[in-house]
N, C-alpha and C. Protein backbone atom coordinates (compact mmCIF):
# COMPACT_ATOMS: atom_id res chain seq x y z
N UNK A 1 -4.64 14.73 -67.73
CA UNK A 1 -4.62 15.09 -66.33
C UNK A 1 -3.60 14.28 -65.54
N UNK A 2 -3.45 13.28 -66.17
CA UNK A 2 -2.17 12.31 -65.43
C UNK A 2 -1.23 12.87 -65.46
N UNK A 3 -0.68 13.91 -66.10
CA UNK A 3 1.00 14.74 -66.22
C UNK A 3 0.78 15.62 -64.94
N UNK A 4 -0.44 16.16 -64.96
CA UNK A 4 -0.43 16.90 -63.74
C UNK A 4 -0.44 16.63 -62.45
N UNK A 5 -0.92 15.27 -61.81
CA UNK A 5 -0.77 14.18 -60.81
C UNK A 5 0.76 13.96 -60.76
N UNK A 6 1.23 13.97 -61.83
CA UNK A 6 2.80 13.37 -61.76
C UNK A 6 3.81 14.21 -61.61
N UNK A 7 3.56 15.70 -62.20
CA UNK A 7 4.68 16.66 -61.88
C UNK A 7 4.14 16.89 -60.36
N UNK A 8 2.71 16.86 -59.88
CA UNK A 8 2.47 17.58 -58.68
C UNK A 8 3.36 16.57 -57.24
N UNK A 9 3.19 15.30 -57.75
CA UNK A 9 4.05 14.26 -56.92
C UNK A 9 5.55 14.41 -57.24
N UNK A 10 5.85 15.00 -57.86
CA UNK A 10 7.35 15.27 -57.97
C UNK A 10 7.80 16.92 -57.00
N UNK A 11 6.95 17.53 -57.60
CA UNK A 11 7.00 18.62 -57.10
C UNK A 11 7.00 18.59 -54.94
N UNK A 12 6.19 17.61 -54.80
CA UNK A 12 5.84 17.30 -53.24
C UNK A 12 6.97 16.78 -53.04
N UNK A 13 7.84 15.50 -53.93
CA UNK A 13 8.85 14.97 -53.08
C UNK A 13 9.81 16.04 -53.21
N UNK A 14 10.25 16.87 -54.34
CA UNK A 14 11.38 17.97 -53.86
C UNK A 14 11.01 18.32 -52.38
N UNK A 15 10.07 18.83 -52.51
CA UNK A 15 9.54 20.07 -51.35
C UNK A 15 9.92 19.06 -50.40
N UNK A 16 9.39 18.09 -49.51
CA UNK A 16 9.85 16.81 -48.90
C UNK A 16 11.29 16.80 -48.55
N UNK A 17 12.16 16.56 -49.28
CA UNK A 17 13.61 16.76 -49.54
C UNK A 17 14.34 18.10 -49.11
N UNK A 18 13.75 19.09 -49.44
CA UNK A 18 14.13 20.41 -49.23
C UNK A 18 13.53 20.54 -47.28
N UNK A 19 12.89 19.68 -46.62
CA UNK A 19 12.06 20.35 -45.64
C UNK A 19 13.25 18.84 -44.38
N UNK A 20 13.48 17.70 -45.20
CA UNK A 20 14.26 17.19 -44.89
C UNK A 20 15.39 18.13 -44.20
N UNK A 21 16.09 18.57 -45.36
CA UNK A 21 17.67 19.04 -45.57
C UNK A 21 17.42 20.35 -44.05
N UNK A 22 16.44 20.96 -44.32
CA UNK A 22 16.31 21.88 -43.47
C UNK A 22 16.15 21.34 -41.57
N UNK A 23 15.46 20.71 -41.51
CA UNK A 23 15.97 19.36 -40.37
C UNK A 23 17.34 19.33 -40.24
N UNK A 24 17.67 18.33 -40.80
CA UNK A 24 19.08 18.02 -40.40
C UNK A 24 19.78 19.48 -40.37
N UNK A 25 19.94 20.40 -41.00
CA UNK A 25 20.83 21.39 -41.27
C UNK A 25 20.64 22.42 -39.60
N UNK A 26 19.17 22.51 -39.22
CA UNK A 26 19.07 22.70 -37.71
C UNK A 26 19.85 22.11 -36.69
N UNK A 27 19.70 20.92 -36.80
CA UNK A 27 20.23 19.65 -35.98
C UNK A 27 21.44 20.00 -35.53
N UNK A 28 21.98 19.86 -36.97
CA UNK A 28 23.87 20.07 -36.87
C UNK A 28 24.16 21.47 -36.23
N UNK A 29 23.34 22.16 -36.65
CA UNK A 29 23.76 23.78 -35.84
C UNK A 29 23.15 23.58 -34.50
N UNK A 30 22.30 23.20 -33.66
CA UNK A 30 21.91 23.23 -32.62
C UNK A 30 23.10 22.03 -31.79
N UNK A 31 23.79 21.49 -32.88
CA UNK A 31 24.62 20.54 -31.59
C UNK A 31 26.42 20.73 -31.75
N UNK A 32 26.55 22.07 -32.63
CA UNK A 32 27.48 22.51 -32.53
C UNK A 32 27.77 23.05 -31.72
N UNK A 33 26.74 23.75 -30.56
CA UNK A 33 27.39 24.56 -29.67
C UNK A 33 27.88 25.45 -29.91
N UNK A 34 27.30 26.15 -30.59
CA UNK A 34 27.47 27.80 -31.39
C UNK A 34 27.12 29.16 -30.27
N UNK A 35 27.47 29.90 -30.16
CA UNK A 35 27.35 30.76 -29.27
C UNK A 35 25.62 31.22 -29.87
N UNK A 36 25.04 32.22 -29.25
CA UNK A 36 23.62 32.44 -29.49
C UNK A 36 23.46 32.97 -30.54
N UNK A 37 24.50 34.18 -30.83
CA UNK A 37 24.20 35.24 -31.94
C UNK A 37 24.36 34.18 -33.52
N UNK A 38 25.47 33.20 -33.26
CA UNK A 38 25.96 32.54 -34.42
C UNK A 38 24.71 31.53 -34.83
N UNK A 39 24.06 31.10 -33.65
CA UNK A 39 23.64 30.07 -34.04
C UNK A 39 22.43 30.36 -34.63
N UNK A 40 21.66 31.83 -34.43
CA UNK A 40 20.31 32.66 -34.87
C UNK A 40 20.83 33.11 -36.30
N UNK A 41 22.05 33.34 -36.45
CA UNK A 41 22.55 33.77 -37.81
C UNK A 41 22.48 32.24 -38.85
N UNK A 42 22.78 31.44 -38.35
CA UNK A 42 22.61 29.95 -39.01
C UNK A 42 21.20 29.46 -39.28
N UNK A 43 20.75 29.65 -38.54
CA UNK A 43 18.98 29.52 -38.70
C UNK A 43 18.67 30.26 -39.47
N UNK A 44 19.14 31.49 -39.39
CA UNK A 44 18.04 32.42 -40.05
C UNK A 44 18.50 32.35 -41.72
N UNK A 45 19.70 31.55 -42.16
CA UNK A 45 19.95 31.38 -43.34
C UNK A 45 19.00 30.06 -43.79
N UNK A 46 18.90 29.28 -42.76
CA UNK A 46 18.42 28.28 -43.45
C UNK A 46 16.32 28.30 -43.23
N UNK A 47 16.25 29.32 -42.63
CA UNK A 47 14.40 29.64 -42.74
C UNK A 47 14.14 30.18 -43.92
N UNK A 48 14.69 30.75 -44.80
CA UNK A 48 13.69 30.56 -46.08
C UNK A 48 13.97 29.64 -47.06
N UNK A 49 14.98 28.49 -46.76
CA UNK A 49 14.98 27.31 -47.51
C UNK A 49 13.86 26.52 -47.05
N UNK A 50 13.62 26.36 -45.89
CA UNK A 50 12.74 25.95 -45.15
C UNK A 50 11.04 26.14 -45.60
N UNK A 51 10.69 27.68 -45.95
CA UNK A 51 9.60 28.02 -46.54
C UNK A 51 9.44 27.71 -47.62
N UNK A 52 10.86 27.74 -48.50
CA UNK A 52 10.71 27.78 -50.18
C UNK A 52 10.00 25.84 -50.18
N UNK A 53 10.48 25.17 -49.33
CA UNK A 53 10.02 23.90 -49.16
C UNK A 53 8.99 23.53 -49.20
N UNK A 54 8.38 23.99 -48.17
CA UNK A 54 6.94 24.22 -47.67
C UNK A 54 6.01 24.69 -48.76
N UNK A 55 6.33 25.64 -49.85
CA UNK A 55 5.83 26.76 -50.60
C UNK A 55 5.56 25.20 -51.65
N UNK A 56 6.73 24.83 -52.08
CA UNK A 56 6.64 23.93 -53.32
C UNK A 56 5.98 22.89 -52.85
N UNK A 57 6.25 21.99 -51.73
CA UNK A 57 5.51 20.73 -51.48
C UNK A 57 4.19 21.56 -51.29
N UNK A 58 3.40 22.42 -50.65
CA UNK A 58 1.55 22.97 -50.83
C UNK A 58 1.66 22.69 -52.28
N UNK A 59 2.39 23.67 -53.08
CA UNK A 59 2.21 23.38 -54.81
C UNK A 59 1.80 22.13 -55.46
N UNK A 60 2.55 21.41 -55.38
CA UNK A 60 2.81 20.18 -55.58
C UNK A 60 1.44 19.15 -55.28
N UNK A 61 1.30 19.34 -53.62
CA UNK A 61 0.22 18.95 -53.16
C UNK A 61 -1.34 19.41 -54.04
N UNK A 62 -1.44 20.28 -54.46
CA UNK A 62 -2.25 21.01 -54.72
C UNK A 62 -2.62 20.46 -56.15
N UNK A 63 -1.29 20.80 -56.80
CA UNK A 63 -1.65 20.44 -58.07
C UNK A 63 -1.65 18.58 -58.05
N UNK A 64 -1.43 17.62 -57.59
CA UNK A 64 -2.15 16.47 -57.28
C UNK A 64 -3.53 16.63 -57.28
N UNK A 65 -4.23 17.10 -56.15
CA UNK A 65 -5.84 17.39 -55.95
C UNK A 65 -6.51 17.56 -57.06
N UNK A 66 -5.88 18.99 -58.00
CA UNK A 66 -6.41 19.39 -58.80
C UNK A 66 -6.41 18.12 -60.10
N UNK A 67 -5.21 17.84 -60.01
CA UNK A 67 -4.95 16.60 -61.27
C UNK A 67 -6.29 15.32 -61.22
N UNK A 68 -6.30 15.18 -59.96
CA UNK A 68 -7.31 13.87 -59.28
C UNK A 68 -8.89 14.40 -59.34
N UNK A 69 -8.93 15.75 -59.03
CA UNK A 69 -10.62 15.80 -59.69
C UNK A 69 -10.74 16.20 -60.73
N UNK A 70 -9.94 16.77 -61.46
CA UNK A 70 -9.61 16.92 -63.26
C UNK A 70 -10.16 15.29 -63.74
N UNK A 71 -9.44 14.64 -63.37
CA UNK A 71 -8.94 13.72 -64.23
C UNK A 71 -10.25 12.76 -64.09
């Protein structure tokens, strides 16, 4: 059950990392001063990196829990 605690904590810090990147990657487009249409087109590329983040760190999270009352 310890492999599964350990991929699930790996799995959380990607997701972590990925939810990071998506931060900053807002940031920089919101202080570019992008006209409206450009700057909704920039977002909207980076919202399902944003989810896929979210999606894996729950995973991740999850499979921790599960590892910890397994184990």
């Amino acid at each position: 059950m310890e492999i599964i605690v350990w991929s699930g904590a790996a799995l959380s810090v990607i997701g972590l990392c990925g939810i990071v990147y998506s931060i900053v990657a807002v940031t920089r487009a919101k202080r570019a001063n992008l006209a409206d249409e450009e700057l909704r087109a920039r977002i909207s590329k980076i919202l399902p990196i944003n989810l896929g983040a979210l999606f894996v760190s729950m995973i991740g999270l999850m499979a921790v829990i599960v590892g910890v009352m397994l184990g």
